[in-house]
Structure formats: C-alpha cells, structure tokens
Protein backbone atom coordinates (compact mmCIF):
# COMPACT_ATOMS: atom_id res chain seq x y z
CA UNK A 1 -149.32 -96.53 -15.86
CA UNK A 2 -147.91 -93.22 -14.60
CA UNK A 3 -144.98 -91.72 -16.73
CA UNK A 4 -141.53 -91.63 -15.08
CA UNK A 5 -141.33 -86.82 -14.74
CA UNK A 6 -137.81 -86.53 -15.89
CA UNK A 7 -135.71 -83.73 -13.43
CA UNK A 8 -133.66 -81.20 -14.96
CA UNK A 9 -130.03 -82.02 -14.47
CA UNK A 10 -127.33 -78.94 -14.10
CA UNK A 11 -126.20 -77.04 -17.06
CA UNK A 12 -122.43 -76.73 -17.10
CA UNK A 13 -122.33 -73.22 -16.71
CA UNK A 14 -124.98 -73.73 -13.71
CA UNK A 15 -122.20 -76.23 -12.32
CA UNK A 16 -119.36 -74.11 -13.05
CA UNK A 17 -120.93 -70.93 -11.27
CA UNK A 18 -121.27 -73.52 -7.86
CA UNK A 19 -117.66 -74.10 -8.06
CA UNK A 20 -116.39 -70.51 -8.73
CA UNK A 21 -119.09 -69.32 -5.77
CA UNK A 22 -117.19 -72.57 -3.46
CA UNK A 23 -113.54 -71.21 -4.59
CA UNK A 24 -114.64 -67.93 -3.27
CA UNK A 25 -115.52 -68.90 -0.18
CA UNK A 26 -112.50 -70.81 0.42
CA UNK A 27 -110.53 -68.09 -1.02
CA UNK A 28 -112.15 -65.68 2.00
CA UNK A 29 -112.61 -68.64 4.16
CA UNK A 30 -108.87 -69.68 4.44
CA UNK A 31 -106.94 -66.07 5.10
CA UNK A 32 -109.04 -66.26 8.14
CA UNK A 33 -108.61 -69.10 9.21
CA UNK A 34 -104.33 -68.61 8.89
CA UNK A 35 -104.89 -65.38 10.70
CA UNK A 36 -106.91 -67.02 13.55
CA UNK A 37 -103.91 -69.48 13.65
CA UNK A 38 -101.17 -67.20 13.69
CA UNK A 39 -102.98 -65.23 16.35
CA UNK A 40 -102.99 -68.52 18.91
CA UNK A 41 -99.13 -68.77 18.46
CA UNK A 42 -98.49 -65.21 18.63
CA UNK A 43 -100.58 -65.41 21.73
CA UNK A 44 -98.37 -68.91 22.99
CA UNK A 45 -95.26 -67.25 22.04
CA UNK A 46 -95.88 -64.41 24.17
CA UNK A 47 -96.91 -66.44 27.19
CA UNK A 48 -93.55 -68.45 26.47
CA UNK A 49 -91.40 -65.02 26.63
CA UNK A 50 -93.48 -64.05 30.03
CA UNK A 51 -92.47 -67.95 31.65
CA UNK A 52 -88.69 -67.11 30.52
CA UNK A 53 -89.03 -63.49 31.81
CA UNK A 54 -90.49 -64.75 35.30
CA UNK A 55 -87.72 -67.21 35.34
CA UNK A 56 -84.89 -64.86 35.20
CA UNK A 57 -86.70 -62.65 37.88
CA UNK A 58 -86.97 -66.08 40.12
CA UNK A 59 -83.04 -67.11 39.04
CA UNK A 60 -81.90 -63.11 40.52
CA UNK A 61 -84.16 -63.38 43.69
CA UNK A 62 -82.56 -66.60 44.49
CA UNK A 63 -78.53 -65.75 43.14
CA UNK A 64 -78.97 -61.46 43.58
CA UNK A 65 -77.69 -61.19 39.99
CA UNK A 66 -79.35 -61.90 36.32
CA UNK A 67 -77.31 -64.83 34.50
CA UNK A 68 -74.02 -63.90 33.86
CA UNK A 69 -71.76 -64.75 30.76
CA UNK A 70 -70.22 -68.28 30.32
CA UNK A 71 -72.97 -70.50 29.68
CA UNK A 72 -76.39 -70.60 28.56
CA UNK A 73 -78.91 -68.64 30.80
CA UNK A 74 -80.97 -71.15 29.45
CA UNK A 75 -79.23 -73.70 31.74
CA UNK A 76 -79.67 -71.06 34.38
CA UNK A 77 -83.44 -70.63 34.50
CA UNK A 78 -84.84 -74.03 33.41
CA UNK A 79 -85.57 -75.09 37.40
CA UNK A 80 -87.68 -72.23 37.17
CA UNK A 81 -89.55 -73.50 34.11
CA UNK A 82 -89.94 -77.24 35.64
CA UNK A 83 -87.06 -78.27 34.00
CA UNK A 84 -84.77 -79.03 37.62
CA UNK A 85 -84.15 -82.94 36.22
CA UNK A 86 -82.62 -81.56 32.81
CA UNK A 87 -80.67 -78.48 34.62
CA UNK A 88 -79.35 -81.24 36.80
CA UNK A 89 -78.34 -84.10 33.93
CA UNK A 90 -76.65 -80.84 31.87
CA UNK A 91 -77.73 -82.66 28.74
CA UNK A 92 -77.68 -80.65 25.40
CA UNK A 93 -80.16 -82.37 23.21
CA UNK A 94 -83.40 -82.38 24.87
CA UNK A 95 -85.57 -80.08 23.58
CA UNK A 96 -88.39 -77.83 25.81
CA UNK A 97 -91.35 -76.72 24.68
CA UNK A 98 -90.90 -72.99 25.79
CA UNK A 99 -88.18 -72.96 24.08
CA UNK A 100 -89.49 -72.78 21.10
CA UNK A 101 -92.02 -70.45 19.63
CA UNK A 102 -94.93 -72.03 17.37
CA UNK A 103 -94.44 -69.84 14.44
CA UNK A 104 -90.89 -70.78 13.92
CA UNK A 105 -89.86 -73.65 12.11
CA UNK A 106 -87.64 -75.98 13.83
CA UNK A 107 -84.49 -77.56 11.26
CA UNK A 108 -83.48 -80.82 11.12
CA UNK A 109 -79.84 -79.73 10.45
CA UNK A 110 -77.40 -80.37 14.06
CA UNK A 111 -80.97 -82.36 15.14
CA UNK A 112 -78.63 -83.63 18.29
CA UNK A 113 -78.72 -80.12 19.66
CA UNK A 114 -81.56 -78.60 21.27
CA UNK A 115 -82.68 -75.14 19.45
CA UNK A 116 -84.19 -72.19 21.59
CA UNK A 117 -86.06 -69.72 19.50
CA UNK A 118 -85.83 -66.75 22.40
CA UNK A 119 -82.09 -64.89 22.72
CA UNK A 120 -81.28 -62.83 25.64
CA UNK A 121 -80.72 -59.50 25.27
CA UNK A 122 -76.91 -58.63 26.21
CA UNK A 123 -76.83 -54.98 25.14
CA UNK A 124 -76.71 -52.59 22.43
CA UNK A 125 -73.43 -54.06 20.82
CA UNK A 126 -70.96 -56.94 20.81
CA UNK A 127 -68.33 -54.08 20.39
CA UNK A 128 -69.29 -53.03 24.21
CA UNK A 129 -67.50 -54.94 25.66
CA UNK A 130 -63.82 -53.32 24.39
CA UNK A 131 -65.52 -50.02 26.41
CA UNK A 132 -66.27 -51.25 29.78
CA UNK A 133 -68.22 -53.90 29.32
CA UNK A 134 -71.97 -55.37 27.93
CA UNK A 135 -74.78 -52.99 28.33
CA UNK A 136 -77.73 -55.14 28.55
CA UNK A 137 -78.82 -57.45 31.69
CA UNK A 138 -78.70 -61.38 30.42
CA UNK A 139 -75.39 -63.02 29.76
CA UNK A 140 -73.58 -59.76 30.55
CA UNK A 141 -69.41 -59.91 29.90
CA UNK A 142 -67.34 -59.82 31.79
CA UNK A 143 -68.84 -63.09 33.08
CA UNK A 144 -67.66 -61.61 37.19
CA UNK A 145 -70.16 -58.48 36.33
CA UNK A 146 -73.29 -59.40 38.72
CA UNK A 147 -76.43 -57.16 36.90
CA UNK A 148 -79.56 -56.62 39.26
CA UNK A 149 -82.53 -55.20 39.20
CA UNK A 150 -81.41 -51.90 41.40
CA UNK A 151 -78.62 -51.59 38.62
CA UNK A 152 -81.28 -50.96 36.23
CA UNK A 153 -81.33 -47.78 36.48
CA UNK A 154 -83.08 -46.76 32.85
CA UNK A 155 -86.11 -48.47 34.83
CA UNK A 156 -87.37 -51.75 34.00
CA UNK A 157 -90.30 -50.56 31.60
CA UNK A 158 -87.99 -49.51 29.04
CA UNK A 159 -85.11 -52.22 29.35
CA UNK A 160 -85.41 -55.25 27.25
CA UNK A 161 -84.55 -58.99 28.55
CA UNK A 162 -85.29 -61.22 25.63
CA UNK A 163 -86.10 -61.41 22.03
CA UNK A 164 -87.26 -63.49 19.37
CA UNK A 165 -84.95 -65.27 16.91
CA UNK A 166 -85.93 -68.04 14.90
CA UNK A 167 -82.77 -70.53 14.36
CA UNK A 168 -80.53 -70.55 10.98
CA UNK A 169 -82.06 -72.56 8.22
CA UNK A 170 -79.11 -74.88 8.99
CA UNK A 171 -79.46 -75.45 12.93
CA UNK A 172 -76.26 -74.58 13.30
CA UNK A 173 -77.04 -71.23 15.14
CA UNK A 174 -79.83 -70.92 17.79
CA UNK A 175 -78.55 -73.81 20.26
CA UNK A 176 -80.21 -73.57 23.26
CA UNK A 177 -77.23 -74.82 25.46
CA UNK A 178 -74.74 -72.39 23.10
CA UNK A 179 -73.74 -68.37 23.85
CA UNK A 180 -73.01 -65.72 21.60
CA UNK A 181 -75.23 -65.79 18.32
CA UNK A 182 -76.92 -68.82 19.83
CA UNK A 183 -78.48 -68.37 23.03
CA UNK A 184 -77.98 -64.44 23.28
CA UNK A 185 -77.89 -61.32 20.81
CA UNK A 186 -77.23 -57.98 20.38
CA UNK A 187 -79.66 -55.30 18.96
CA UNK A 188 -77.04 -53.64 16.90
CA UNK A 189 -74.26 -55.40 14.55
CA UNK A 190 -72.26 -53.27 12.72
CA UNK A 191 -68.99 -52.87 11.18
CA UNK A 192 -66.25 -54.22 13.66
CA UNK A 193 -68.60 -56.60 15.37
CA UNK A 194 -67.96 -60.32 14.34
CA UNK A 195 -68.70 -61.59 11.27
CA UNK A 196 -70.87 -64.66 11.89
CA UNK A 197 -71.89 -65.84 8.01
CA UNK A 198 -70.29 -64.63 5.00
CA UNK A 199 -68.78 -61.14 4.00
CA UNK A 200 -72.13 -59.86 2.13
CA UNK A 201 -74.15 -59.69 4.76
CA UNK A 202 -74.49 -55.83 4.48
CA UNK A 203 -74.18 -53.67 7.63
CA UNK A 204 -75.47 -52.18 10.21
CA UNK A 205 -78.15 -54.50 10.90
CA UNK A 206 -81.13 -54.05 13.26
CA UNK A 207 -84.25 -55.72 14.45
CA UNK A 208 -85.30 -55.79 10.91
CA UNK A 209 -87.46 -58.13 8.50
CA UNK A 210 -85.33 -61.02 7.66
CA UNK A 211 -84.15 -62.23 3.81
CA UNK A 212 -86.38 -64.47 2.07
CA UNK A 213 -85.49 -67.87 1.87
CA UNK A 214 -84.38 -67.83 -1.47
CA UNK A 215 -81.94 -65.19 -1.00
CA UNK A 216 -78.44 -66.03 -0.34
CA UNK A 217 -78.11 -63.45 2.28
CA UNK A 218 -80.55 -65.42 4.34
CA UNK A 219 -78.14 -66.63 7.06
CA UNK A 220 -77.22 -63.20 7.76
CA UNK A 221 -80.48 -63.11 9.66
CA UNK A 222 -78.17 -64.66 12.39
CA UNK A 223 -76.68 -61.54 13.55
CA UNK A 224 -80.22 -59.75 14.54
CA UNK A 225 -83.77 -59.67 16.09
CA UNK A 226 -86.67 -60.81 13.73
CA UNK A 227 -89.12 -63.23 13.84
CA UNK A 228 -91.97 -65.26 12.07
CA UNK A 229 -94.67 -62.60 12.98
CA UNK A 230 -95.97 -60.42 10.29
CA UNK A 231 -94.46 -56.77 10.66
CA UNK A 232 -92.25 -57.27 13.73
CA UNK A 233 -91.71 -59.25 17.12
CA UNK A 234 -91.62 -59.49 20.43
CA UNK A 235 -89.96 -58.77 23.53
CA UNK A 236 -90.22 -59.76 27.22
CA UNK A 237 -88.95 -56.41 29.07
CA UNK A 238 -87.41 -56.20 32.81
CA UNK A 239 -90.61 -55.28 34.55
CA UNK A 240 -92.14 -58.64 33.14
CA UNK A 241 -94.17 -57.62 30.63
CA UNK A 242 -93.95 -58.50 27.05
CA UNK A 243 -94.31 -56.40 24.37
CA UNK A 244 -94.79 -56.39 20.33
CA UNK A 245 -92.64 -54.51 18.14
CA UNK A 246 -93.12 -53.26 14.66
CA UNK A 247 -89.39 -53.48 12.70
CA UNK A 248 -89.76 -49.26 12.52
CA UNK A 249 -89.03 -49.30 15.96
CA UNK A 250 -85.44 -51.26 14.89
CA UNK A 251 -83.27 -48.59 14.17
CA UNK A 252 -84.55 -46.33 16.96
CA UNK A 253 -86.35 -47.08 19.44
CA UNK A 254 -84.71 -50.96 20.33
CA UNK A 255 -81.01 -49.99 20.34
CA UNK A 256 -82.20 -47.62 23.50
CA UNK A 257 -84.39 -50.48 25.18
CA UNK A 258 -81.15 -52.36 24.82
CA UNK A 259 -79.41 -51.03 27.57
CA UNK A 260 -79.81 -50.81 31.69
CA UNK A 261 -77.98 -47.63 32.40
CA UNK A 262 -77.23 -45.34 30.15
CA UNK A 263 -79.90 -42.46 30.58
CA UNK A 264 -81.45 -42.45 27.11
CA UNK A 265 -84.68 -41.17 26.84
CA UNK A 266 -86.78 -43.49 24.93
CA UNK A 267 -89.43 -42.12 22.50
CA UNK A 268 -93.26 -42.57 22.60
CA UNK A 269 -93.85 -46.25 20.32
C-alpha cells in the first residue's frame, strides 16, 4: 500500500506576503481605475456644456438675441435639447440629464426642484448692472437688452457662455428653473455685490477651489465658479467650443473672458 505524500501547506509569513503583494496591487490598481472614471465624466460633462452651448446658438438664430433676464435660459433652450414637451408644460421639477454633470453630486434637500449643475455666464459682476448694465451674453439685465453674436465684439473665442457650478449642499441654490445664484453667475463677487450665505464668506471671490465640506464656509461656494474636477473647470465659450480651466486662471484670466465688449486683451492660458 502506497503512503499518502503529505503537501506543504503555507507558512504564515508565506500567506501574509500574498496579501501585502494583493493590497499593493489594489492600492495601484484602484487610483487608476478612479482616474479612468473621472476622465469619462469629465469627458460627458464637456459634451453636456457643448449641447447647452449649441442650444443657445440655435435659441439666437431663431429669436436674434441670446436669452435675456427674467427667467431661466434654461427654459429658453430646452426645445433645443429635445426637451419641447417640458418647455411647453413649464414644470419645475423634472429633472434633465444635461443638466447635470456626472461628477457632481445631486442633494436631496428642495428634491421637488429640478437642479442644473451649468450657470450662465452674465458678466464680470452683479454690481454691473448700477453702470449700464450686465457685461456678459446669457441672462443679461436689463431683461429689454437683446445680446447677439455681432455685439460680441471681444470675439467669440475669448467670451465665455457657461460655467460649471455644482448645487449648495442644501439644494436650495442651483435650481434649474431659478435666476440669479441659481441658474446664472457672475465671475467676480466682491464687496457690494449681494450677500447670498452668511457674513464670513470672505471676499473677493473668483473661480476658485471650493471649501471642504467640513468647513462652515462651504455654502459660500454659492457665489462663484468651481467644480468637482481636480484643479479647475470648465467652460463652454461663444464660438462653441468648450474649454478647461485651471483655478490660476480665476483671478486673471476669467474676469476678462467674462465680458462681450469691453476690449480687454486676454493673456496667453
């Protein structure tokens, strides 16, 4: 009778050095794979901001003006985006797709309102409009000024449309059917421009890296530009293009992009 040839089993420390070798892996395995991910929504965020950019081109060949102040230009452009049954029931709760960009997290707070991640860009300042009016091209005041594409005279390369920012942890700003703070933005908030959350939100504020969570100056993330991206966000520009922008370019190089006609010379970015 043959005798049974007992197999070595696995030491522990054998067994241990498998598991540290799989930990590595997953440790290398799993920045990638968040990297690949956040590159496919970057990528569907950007085509979201070119169907919204096309839209407001298709909404001014049709009216000879860009979407004027009063309502959301939102509500404007959504037969343009296959949305003709909800422009024509005016309801305020249904919530589209290109609205909304994958990166961003969507509260439950005000859940009866529909949230838009993407904010018009109505000029440099609120305070414009005390001067002579808004200086951007969407949701321009006074809501009589009609903005086209001939009166962009800065040229439509270097004149921004529409932005990225992601809704207050509360849902109470970011309503896609709303206006100021909520549907559109301005690039520059600084002292005598409303005060949308509390009195520490420190000023001026640009398209900038927004608070962490934790911090309690979170919501004042309201009054500018950001986004879920790593290092910046991005723009869909009057000639239809959409661009990326690191938050250097905040303080300098947006405020100028802001505006249709006021002959600034915008820097190499």
């Amino acid at each position: 009778m043959k005798s049974r040839v007992l197999r070595p089993a696995f030491t522990l420390i054998e067994l241990l050095v498998v598991i540290a070798i799989i930990a590595i892996l997953i440790g290398l395995l799993l920045p990638a794979v968040q990297k690949v991910r956040e590159a496919a929504s970057r990528m569907s965020c950007s085509n979201n901001l070119k169907q919204l950019g096309l839209a407001l081109h298709s909404y001014h060949d049709t009216n000879n003006t860009f979407p004027q102040y009063g309502t959301s230009w939102l509500r404007y452009v959504n037969p343009y985006i296959e949305q003709d049954n909800l422009a024509r029931s005016g309801s305020s709760s249904v919530q589209v797709k290109t609205w909304l960009c994958p990166s961003a997290t969507l509260p439950t707070g005000n859940a009866t309102q529909a949230k838009t991640n993407y904010l018009g860009v109505t000029g440099q300042r609120y305070s414009d409009y005390a001067t002579g009016g808004d200086t951007g091209v969407v949701s321009v005041y006074p809501s009589n000024a009609k903005i086209t594409i001939v009166g962009i005279t800065d040229g439509t390369s270097n004149t921004l449309m529409i932005g990225e920012r992601p809704t207050t942890a509360d849902g109470y700003y970011g309503w896609a059917n709303g206006i100021d703070f909520d549907s559109h933005l301005w690039v520059v908030w600084a002292s005598g421009d409303p005060l949308v959350y509390g009195s520490s939100c420190p000023q001026p504020m640009y398209f900038q890296a927004p608070f962490p969570q934790s911090d309690p100056r979170a919501d004042c993330d309201v009054h500018h530009f950001w986004s879920n991206h790593t290092g910046g966000g991005q723009f869909a520009l009057a000639d239809g293009s959409v661009r990326f922008f690191t938050y250097t370019a905040g303080s300098t190089v947006i405020p100028l992009m802001a505006t249709r006609a006021r002959g600034e010379v915008i820097p190499n970015f």
